[in-house]
C-alpha atoms as a PDB file:
ATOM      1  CA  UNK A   1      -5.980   9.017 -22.885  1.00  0.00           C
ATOM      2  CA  UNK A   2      -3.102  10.742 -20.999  1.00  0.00           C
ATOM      3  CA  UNK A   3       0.706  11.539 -22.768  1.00  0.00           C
ATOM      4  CA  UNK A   4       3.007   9.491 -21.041  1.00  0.00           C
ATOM      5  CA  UNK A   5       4.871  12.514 -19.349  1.00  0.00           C
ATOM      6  CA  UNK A   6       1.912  13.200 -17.651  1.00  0.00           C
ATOM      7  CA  UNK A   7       1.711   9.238 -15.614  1.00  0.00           C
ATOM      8  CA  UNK A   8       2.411   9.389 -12.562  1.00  0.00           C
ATOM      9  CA  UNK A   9       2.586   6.953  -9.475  1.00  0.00           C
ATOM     10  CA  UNK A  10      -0.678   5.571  -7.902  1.00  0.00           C
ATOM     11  CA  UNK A  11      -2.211   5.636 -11.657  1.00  0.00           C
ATOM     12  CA  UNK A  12      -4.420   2.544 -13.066  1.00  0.00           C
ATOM     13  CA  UNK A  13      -3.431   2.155 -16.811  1.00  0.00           C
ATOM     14  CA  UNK A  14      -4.333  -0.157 -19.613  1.00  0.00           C
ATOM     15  CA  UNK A  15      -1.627  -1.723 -20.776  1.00  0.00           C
ATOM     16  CA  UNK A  16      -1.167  -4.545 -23.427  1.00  0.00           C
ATOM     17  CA  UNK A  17      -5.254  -4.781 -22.750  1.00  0.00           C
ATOM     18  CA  UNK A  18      -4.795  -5.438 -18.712  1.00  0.00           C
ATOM     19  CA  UNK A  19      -4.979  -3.092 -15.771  1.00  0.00           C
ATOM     20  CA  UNK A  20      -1.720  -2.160 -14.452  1.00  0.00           C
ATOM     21  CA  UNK A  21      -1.050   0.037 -11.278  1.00  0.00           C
ATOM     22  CA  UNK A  22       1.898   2.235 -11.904  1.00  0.00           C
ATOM     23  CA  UNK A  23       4.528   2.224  -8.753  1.00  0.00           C
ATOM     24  CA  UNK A  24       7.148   4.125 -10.788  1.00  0.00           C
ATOM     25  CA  UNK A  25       7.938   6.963 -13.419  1.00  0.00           C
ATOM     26  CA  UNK A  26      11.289   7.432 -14.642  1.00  0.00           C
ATOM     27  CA  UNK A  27      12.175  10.107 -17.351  1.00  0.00           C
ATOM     28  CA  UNK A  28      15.200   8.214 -19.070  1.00  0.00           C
ATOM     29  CA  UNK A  29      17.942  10.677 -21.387  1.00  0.00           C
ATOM     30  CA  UNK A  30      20.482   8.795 -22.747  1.00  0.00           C
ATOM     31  CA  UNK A  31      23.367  10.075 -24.121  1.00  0.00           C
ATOM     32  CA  UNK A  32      22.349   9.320 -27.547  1.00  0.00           C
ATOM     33  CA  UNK A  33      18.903   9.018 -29.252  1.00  0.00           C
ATOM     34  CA  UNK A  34      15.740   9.853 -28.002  1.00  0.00           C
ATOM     35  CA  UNK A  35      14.046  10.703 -24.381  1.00  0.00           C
ATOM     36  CA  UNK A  36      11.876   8.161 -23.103  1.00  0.00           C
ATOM     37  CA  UNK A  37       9.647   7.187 -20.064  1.00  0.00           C
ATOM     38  CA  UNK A  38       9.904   4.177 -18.079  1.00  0.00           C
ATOM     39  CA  UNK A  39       6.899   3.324 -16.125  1.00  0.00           C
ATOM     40  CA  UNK A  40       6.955   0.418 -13.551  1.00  0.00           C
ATOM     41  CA  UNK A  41       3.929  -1.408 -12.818  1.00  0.00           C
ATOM     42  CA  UNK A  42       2.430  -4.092 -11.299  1.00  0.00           C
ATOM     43  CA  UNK A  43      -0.934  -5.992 -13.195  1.00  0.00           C
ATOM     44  CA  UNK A  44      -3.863  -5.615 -11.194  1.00  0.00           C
ATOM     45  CA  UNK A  45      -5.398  -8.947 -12.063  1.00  0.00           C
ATOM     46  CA  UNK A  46      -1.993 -11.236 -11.959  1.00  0.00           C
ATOM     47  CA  UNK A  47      -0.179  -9.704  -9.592  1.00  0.00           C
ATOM     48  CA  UNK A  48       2.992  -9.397 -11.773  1.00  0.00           C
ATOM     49  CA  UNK A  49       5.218  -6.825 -12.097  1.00  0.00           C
ATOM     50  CA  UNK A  50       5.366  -5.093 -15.572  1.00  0.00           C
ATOM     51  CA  UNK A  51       7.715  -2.718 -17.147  1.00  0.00           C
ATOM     52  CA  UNK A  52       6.900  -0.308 -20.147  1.00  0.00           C
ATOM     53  CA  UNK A  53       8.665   2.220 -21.988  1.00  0.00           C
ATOM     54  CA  UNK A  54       6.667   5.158 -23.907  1.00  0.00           C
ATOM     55  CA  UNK A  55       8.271   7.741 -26.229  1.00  0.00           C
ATOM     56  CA  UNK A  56       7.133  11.017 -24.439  1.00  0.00           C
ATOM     57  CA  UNK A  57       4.540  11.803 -27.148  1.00  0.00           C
ATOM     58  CA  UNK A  58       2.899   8.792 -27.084  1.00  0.00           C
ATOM     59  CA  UNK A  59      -0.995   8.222 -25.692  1.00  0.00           C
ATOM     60  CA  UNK A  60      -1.403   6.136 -22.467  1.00  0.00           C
ATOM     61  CA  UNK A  61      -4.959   5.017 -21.797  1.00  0.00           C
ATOM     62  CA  UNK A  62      -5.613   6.133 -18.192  1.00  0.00           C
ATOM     63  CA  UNK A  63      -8.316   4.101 -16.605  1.00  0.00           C
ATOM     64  CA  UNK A  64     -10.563   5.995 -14.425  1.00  0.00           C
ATOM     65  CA  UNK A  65     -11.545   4.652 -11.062  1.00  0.00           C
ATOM     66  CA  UNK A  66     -14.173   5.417  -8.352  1.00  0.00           C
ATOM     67  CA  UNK A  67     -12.819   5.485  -4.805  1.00  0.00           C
ATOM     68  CA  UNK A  68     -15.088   4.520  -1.962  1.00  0.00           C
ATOM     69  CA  UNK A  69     -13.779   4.494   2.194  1.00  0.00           C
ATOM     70  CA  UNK A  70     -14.408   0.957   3.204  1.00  0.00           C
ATOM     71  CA  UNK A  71     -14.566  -0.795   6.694  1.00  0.00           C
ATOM     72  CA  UNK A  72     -12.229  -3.546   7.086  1.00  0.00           C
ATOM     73  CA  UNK A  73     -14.720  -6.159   8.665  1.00  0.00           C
ATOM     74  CA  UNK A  74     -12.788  -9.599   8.881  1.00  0.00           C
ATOM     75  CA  UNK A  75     -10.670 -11.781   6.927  1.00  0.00           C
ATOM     76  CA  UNK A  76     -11.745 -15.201   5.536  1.00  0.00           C
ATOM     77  CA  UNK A  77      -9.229 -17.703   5.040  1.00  0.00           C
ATOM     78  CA  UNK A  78      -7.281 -15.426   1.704  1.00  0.00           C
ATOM     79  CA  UNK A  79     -10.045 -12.930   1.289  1.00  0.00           C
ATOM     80  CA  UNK A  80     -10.767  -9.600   3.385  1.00  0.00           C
ATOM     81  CA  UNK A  81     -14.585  -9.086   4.176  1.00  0.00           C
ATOM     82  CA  UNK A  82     -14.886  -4.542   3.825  1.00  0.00           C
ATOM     83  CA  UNK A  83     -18.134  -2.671   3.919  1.00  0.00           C
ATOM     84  CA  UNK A  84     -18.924   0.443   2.031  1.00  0.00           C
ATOM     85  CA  UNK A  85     -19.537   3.164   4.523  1.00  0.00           C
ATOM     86  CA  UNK A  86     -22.183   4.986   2.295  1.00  0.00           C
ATOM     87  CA  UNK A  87     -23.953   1.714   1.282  1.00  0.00           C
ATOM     88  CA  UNK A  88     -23.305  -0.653   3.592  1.00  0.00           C
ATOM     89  CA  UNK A  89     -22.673  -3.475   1.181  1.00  0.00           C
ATOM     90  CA  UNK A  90     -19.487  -5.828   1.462  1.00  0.00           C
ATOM     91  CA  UNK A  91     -17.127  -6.936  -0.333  1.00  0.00           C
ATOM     92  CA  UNK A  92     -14.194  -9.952  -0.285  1.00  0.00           C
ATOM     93  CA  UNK A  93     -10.983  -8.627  -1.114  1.00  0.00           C
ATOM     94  CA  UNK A  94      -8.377 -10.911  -2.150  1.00  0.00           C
ATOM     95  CA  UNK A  95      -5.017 -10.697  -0.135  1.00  0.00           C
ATOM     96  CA  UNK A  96      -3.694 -11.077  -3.918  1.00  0.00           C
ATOM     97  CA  UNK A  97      -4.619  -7.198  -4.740  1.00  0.00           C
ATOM     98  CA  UNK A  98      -2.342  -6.001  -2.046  1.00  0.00           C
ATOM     99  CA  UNK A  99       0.270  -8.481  -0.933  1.00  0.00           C
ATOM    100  CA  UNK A 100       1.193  -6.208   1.742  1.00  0.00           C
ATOM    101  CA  UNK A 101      -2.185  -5.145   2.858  1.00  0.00           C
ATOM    102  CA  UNK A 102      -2.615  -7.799   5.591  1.00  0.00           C
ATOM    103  CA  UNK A 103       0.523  -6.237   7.560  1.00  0.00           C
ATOM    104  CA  UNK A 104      -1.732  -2.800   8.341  1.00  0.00           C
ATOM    105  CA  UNK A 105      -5.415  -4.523   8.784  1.00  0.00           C
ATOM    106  CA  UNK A 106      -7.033  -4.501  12.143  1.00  0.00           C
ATOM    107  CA  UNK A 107     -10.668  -4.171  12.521  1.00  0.00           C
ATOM    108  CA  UNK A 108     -12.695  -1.270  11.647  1.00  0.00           C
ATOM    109  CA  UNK A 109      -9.933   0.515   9.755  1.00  0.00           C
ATOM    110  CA  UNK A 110     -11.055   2.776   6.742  1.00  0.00           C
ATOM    111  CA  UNK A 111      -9.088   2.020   3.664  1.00  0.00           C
ATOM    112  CA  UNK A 112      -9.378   3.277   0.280  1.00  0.00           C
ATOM    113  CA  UNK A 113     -10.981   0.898  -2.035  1.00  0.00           C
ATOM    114  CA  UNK A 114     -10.963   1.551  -6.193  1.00  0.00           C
ATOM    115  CA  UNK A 115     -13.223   0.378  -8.093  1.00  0.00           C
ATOM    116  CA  UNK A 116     -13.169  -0.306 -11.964  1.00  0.00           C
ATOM    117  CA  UNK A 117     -16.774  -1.398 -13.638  1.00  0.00           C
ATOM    118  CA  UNK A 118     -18.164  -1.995 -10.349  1.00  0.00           C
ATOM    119  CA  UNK A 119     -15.211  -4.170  -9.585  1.00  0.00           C
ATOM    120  CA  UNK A 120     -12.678  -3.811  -6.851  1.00  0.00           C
ATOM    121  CA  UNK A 121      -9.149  -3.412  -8.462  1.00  0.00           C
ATOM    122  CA  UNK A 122      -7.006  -1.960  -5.398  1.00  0.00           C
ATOM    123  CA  UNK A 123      -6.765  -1.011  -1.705  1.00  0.00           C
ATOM    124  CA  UNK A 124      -4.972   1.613   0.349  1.00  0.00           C
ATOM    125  CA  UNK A 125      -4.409   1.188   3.669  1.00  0.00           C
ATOM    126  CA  UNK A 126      -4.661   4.957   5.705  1.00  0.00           C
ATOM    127  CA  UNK A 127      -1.077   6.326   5.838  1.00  0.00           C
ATOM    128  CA  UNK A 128      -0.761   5.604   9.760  1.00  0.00           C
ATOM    129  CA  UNK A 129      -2.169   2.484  11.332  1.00  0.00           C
ATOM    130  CA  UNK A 130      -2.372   1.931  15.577  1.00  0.00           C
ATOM    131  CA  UNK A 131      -1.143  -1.639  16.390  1.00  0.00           C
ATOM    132  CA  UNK A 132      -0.191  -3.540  19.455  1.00  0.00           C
ATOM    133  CA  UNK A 133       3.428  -5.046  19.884  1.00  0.00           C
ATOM    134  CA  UNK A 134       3.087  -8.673  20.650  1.00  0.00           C
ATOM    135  CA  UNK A 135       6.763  -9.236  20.505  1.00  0.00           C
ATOM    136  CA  UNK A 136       9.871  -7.339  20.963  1.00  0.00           C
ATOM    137  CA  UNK A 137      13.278  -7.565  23.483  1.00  0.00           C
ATOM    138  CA  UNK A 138      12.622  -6.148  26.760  1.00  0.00           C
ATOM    139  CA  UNK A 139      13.279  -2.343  27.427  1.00  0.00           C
ATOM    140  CA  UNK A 140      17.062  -1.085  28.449  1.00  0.00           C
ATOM    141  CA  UNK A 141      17.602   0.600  31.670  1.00  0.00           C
ATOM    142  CA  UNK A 142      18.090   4.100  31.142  1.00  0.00           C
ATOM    143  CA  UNK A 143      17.438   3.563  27.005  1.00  0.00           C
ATOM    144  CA  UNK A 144      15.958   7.055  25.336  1.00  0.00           C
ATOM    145  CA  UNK A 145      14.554   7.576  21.616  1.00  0.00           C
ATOM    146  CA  UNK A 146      18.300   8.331  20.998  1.00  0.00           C
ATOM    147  CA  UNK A 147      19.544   4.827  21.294  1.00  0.00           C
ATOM    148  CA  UNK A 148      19.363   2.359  18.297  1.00  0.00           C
ATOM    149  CA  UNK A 149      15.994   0.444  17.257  1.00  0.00           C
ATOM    150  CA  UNK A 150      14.969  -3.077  18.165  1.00  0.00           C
ATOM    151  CA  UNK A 151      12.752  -5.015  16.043  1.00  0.00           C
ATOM    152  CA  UNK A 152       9.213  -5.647  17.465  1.00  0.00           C
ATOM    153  CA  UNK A 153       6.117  -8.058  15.621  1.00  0.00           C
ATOM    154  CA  UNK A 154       2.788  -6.254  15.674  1.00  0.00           C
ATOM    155  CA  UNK A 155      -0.055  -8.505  16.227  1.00  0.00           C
ATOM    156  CA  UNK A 156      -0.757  -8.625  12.283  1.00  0.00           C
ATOM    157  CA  UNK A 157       2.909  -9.908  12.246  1.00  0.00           C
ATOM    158  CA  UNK A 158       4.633  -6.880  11.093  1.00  0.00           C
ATOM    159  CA  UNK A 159       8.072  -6.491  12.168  1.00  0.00           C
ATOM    160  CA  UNK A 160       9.211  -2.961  12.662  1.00  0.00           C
ATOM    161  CA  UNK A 161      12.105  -1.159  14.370  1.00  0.00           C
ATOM    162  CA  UNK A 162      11.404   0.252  17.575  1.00  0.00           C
ATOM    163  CA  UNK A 163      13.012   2.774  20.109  1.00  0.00           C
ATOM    164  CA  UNK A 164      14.947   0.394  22.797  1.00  0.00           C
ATOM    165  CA  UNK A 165      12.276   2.072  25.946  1.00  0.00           C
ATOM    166  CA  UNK A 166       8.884   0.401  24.202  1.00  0.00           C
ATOM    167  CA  UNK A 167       7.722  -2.221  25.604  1.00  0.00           C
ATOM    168  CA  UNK A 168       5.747  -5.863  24.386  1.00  0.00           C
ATOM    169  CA  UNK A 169       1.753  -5.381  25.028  1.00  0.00           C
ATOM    170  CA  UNK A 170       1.932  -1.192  24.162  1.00  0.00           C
ATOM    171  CA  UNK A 171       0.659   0.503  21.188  1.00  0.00           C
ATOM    172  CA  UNK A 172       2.470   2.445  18.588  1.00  0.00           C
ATOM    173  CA  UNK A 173       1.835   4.126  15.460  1.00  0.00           C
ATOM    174  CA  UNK A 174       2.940   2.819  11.996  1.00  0.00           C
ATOM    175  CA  UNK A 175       3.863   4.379   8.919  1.00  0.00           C
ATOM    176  CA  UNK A 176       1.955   2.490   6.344  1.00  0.00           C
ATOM    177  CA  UNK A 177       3.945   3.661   3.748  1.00  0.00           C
ATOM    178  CA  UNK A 178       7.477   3.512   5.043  1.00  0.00           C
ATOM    179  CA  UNK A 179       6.540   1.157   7.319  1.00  0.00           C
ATOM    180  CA  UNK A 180       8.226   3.126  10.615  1.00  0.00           C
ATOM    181  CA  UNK A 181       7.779   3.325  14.235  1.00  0.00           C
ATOM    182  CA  UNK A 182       5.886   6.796  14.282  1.00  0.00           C
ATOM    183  CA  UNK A 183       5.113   6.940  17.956  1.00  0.00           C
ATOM    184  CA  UNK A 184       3.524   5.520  20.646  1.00  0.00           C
ATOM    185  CA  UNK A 185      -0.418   5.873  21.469  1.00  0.00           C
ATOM    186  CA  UNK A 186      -1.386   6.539  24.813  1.00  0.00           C
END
């Protein structure tokens, strides 16, 4: 058990009896009455998006969680096939855990898999990711970094914005997080 001023993003929770994944803290004053804290989640299981509010002195059960690096194999059909790098045993992932997972995924990436009870409960991709541009406008004569972005898909079908001089077939560098043209890989 944790006080609920010390949650923080990233966390796995109980809450109402289910595992939650908290993607925001906000320490709420109002004008009158009492502080409280508002934590956004989203339910591990469902996929839902949950809301709670805790009176600062208040017990939140924090759920603790083994991380393992994990080899993203293949995916098959909904599920992604990763292999524990210590242990070598695989696991299906459903795209459900991570809607937004299957945007960063090419083979052999190491991602950071939680586990709960022996359970998977929620992947991270790495915070940059190398992908290809299979589609984007061609390149401007004389364009530079300083001229607007154009959007580009990746070949996981990502659609970023890229400098106007990149080209379809190169390789860049995303921002998993922000999801940004970093740079591009030579």
């Amino acid at each position: 058990m944790v006080g609920a001023t010390q949650v923080r993003n990233g966390m796995i929770i109980r809450h109402n009896g289910e595992l939650c994944r908290v993607t925001g803290v906000d320490h709420v004053t109002p004008g009158k009455g009492n502080a409280l804290i508002r934590a956004m989640m989203v339910n591990i299981v469902k996929g839902t998006k949950v809301e709670a509010r805790y009176r600062p002195s208040e017990k939140v059960d924090d759920v603790r969680v083994e991380d393992h690096a994990m080899q993203y194999l293949y995916s098959d059909g909904d599920d992604h096939v990763f292999m524990d790098q210590e242990s070598f045993e695989q696991f299906n992932i459903p795209d459900s855990m991570n809607d937004d997972l299957k945007n960063f995924l090419v083979e052999e990436i190491i991602c950071s898999v939680s586990f709960h009870e022996g359970n998977p409960i929620a992947v991270e991709p790495p915070q940059t990711v190398d992908l290809r541009i299979e589609e984007t406008d061609p390149p401007l004569k004389g364009a530079t970094a300083a001229g607007g972005l154009k959007p580009a898909k990746m070949q996981t079908g990502l659609v970023v914005g890229v400098p106007q001089f990149i080209e379809t077939g190169e390789m860049i560098r995303v921002d998993c997080v922000q999801r940004k043209y970093i740079e591009r890989v030579k």
